[in-house]
Protein backbone atom coordinates (compact mmCIF):
# COMPACT_ATOMS: atom_id res chain seq x y z
CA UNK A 1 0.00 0.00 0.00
CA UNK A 2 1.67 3.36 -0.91
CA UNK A 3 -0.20 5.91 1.31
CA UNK A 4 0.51 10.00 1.57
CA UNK A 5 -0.28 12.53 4.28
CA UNK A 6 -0.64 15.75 3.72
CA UNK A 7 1.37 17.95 5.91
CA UNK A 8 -0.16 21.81 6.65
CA UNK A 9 0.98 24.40 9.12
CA UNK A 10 -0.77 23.77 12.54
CA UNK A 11 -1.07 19.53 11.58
CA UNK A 12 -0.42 17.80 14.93
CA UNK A 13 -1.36 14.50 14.63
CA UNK A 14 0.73 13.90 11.21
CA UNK A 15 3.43 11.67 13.11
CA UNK A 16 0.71 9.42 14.92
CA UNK A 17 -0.40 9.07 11.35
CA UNK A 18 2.67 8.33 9.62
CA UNK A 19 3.26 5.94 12.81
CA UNK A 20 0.61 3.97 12.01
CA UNK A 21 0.80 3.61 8.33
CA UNK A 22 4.24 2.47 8.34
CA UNK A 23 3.71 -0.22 11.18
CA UNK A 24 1.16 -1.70 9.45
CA UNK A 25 2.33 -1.31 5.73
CA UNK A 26 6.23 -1.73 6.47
CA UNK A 27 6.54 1.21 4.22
CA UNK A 28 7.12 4.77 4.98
CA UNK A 29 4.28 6.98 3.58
CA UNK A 30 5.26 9.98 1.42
CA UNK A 31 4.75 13.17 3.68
CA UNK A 32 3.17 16.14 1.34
CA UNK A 33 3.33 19.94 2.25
CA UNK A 34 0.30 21.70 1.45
CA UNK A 35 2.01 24.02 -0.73
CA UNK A 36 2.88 21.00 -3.49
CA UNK A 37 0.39 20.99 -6.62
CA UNK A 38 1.04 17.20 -7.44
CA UNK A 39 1.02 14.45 -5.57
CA UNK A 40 2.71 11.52 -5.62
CA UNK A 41 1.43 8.37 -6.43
CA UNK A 42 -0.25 6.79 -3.75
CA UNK A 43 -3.57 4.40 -2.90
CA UNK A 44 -4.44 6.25 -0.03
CA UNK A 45 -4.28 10.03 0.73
CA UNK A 46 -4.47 10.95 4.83
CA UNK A 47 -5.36 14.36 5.88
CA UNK A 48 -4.29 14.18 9.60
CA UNK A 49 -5.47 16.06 12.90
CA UNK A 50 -4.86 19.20 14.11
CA UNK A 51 -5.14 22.48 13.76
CA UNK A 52 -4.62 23.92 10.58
CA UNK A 53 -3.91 27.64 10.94
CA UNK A 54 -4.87 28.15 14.07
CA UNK A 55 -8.53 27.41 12.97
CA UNK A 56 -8.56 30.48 12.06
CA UNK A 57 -11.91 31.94 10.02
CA UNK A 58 -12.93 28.56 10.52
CA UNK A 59 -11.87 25.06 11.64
CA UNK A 60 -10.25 23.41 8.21
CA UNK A 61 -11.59 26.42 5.83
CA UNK A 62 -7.87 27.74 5.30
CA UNK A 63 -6.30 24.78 4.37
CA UNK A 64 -9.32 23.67 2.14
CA UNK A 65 -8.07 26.37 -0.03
CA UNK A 66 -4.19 24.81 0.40
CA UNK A 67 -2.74 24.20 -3.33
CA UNK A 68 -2.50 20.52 -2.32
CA UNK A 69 -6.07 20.69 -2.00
CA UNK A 70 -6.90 20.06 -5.57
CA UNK A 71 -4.52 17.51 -6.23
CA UNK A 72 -6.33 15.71 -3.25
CA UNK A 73 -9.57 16.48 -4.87
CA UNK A 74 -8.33 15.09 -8.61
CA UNK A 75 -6.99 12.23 -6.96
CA UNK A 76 -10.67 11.30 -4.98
CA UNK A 77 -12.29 11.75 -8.56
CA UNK A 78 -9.76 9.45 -10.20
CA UNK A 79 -10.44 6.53 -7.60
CA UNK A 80 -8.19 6.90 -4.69
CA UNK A 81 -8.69 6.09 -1.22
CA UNK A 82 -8.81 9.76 1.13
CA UNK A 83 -9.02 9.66 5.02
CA UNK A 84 -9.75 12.46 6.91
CA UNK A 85 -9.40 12.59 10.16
CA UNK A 86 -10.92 15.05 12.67
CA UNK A 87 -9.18 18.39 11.33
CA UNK A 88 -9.26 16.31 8.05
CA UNK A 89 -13.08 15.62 8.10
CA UNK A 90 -13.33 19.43 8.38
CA UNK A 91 -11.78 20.16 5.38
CA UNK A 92 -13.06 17.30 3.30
CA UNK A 93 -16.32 19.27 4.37
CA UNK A 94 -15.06 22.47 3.10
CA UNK A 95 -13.88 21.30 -0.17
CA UNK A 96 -16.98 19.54 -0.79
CA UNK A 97 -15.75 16.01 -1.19
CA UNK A 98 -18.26 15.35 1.71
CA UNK A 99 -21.78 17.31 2.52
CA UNK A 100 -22.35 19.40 5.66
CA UNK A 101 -20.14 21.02 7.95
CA UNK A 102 -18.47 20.25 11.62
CA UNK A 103 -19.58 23.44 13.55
CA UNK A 104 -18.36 24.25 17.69
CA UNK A 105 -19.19 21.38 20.20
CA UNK A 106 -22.51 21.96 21.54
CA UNK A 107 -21.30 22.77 24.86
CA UNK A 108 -18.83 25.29 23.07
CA UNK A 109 -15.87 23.40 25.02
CA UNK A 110 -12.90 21.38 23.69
CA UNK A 111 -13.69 17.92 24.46
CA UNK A 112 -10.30 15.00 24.55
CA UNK A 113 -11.49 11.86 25.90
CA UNK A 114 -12.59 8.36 24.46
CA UNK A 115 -15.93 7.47 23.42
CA UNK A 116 -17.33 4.40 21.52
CA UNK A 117 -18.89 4.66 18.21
CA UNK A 118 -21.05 2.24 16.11
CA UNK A 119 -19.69 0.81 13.11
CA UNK A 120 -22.49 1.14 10.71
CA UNK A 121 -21.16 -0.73 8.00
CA UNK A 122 -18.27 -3.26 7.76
CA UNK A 123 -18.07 -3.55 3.97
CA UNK A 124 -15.55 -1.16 2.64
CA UNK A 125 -12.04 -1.11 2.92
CA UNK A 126 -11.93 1.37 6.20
CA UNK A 127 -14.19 -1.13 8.00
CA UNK A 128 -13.84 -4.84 6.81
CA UNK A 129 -11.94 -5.86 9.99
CA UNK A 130 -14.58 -4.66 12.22
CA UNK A 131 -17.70 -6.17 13.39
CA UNK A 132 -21.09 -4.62 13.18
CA UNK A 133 -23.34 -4.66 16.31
CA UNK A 134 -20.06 -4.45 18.49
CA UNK A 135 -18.95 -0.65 19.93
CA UNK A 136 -15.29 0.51 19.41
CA UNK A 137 -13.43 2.79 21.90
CA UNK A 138 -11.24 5.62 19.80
CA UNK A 139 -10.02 8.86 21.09
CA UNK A 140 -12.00 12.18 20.64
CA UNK A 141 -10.16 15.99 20.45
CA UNK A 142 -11.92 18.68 19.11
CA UNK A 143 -13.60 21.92 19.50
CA UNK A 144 -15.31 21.89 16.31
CA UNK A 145 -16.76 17.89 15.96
CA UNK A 146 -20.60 18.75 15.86
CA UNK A 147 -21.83 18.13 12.07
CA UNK A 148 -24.68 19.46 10.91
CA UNK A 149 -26.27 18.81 7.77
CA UNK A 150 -29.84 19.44 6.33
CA UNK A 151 -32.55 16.91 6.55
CA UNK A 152 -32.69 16.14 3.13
CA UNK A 153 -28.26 15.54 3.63
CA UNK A 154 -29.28 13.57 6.57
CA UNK A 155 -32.06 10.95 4.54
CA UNK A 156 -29.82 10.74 1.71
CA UNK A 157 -26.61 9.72 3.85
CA UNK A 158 -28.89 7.27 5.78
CA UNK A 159 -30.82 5.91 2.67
CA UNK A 160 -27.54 5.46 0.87
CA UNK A 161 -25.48 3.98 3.69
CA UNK A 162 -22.88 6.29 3.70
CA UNK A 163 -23.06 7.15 7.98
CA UNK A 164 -19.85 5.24 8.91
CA UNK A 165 -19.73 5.72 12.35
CA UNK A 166 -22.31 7.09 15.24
CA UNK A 167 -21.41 8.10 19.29
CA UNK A 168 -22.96 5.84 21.12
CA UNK A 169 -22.83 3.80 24.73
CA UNK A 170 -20.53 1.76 25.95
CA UNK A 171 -23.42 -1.13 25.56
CA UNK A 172 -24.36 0.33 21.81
CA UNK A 173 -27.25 2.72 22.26
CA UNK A 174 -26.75 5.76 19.95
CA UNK A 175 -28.12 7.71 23.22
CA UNK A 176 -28.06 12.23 23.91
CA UNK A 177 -25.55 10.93 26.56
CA UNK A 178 -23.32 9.49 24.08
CA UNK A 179 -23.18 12.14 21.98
CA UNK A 180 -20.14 14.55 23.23
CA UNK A 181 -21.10 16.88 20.81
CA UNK A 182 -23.98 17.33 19.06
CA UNK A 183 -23.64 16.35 15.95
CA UNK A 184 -27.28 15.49 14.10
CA UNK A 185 -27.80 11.78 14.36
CA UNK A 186 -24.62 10.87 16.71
CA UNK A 187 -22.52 10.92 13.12
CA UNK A 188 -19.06 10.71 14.03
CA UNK A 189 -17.89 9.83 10.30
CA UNK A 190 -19.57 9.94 6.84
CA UNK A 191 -18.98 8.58 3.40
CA UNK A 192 -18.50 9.83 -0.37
CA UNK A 193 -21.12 8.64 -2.55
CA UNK A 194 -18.57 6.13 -3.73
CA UNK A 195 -17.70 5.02 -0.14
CA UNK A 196 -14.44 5.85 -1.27
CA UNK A 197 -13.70 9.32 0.58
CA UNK A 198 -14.22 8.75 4.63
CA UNK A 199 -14.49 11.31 7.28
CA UNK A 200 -14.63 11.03 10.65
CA UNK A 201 -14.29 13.36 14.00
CA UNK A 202 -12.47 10.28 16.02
CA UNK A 203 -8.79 9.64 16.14
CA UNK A 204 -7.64 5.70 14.91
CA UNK A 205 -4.45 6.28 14.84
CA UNK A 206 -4.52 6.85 18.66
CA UNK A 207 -4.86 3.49 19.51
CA UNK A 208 -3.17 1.60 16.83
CA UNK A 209 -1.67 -1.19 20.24
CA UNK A 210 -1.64 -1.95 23.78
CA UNK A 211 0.82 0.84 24.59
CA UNK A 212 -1.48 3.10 23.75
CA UNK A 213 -4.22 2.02 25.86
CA UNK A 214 -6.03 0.07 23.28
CA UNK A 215 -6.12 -1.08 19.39
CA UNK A 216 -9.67 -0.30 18.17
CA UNK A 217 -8.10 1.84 15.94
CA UNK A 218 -5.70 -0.97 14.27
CA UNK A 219 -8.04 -2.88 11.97
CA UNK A 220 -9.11 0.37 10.55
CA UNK A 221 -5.27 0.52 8.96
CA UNK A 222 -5.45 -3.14 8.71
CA UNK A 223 -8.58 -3.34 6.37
CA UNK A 224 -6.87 -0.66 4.10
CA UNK A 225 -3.82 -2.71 3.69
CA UNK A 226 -5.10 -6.00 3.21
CA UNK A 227 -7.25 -4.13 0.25
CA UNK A 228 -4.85 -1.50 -1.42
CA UNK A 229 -1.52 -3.82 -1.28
């Protein structure tokens, strides 16, 4: 699997990122600074955590408009596999390659704990090494993780499958409680109509082993491997 990450000022989770890609694929990703207009060739494009710009205007907005940006774009159009994660998800938002928008946590605080989420579906590449029906624990940090979309966003995402992940209880119930915050539905991630572009507000790479406190986040990399190598 060849993988990039795209590297912008204010990225802070690129390392865990880069971490985890090369543990899994035995092969160093290629790191990208958002100023490149190419990119180079690569199954899977990462846009890591953070906080690009000091999420400044608006979480992800600046580096939406990052030259890289449309070489990420191109690439998701020609076929390629693109992760976003948390500051990521914002900007896949902003860009478009995903509907709605990842507005302040409804308690307007940062939040940086774990919660478990729902997988919704375990038939694409992020998910095949999960099980349905069974609640994974993966870190949260953000200040802007509550997505809103439209109701007529909302049925289509449902009616087409494309919710990846929800907050829910430790037991599974997709609960106010278990939501830390806000977002319509409990969506913590979303798909491209192609299934091909994923977004989501939790971390993976956070808990790629035991050392870390955990490895729900492992078979996400694993799934992509075993399909893009």
């Amino acid at each position: 699997m060849k993988a990039a990450v795209i590297i912008f000022p204010g990225s802070n989770c690129d390392r865990d990122t880069l971490v985890a890609l090369e543990r899994i694929s035995g092969r160093a990703p290629e790191k990208v600074w958002h100023t490149e207009t190419k990119l180079p060739e690569a199954d899977l494009v990462v846009l890591p955590g953070g906080f690009t710009y000091g999420d400044y205007l608006r979480a992800g907005a600046m580096a939406a408009r990052s030259p890289v940006m449309a070489a990420v774009k191109k690439r998701a159009e020609q076929g390629a596999y693109v992760l976003g994660i948390c500051n990521g998800f914002q900007m896949l938002t902003e860009t478009g390659l995903l509907p709605g928008a990842l507005m302040r946590n409804a308690g307007l605080k940062f939040i940086c704990k774990d919660v478990h989420l729902s997988v919704e579906r375990n038939d694409t590449p992020f998910t095949k090494k999960y099980a349905t029906g069974k609640p994974i624990r993966i870190p949260v940090a953000h200040h802007d993780g509550n997505y809103f979309a439209d109701d007529d966003t909302l049925k289509r995402l449902e009616g087409d499958g494309r919710v990846a992940f929800r907050y829910v209880s430790k037991d599974g119930e997709a609960s106010d409680d278990a939501n830390p915050n806000g977002s319509r539905s409990n969506i913590a991630g979303i798909y491209s109509d192609d299934l091909r572009v994923l977004g989501m507000m939790p971390h993976p790479e956070r808990l790629m082993e035991p050392a870390l406190g955990g490895s729900d986040g492992r078979p996400m990399f694993e799934g992509l491997m075993e399909t893009l190598s």
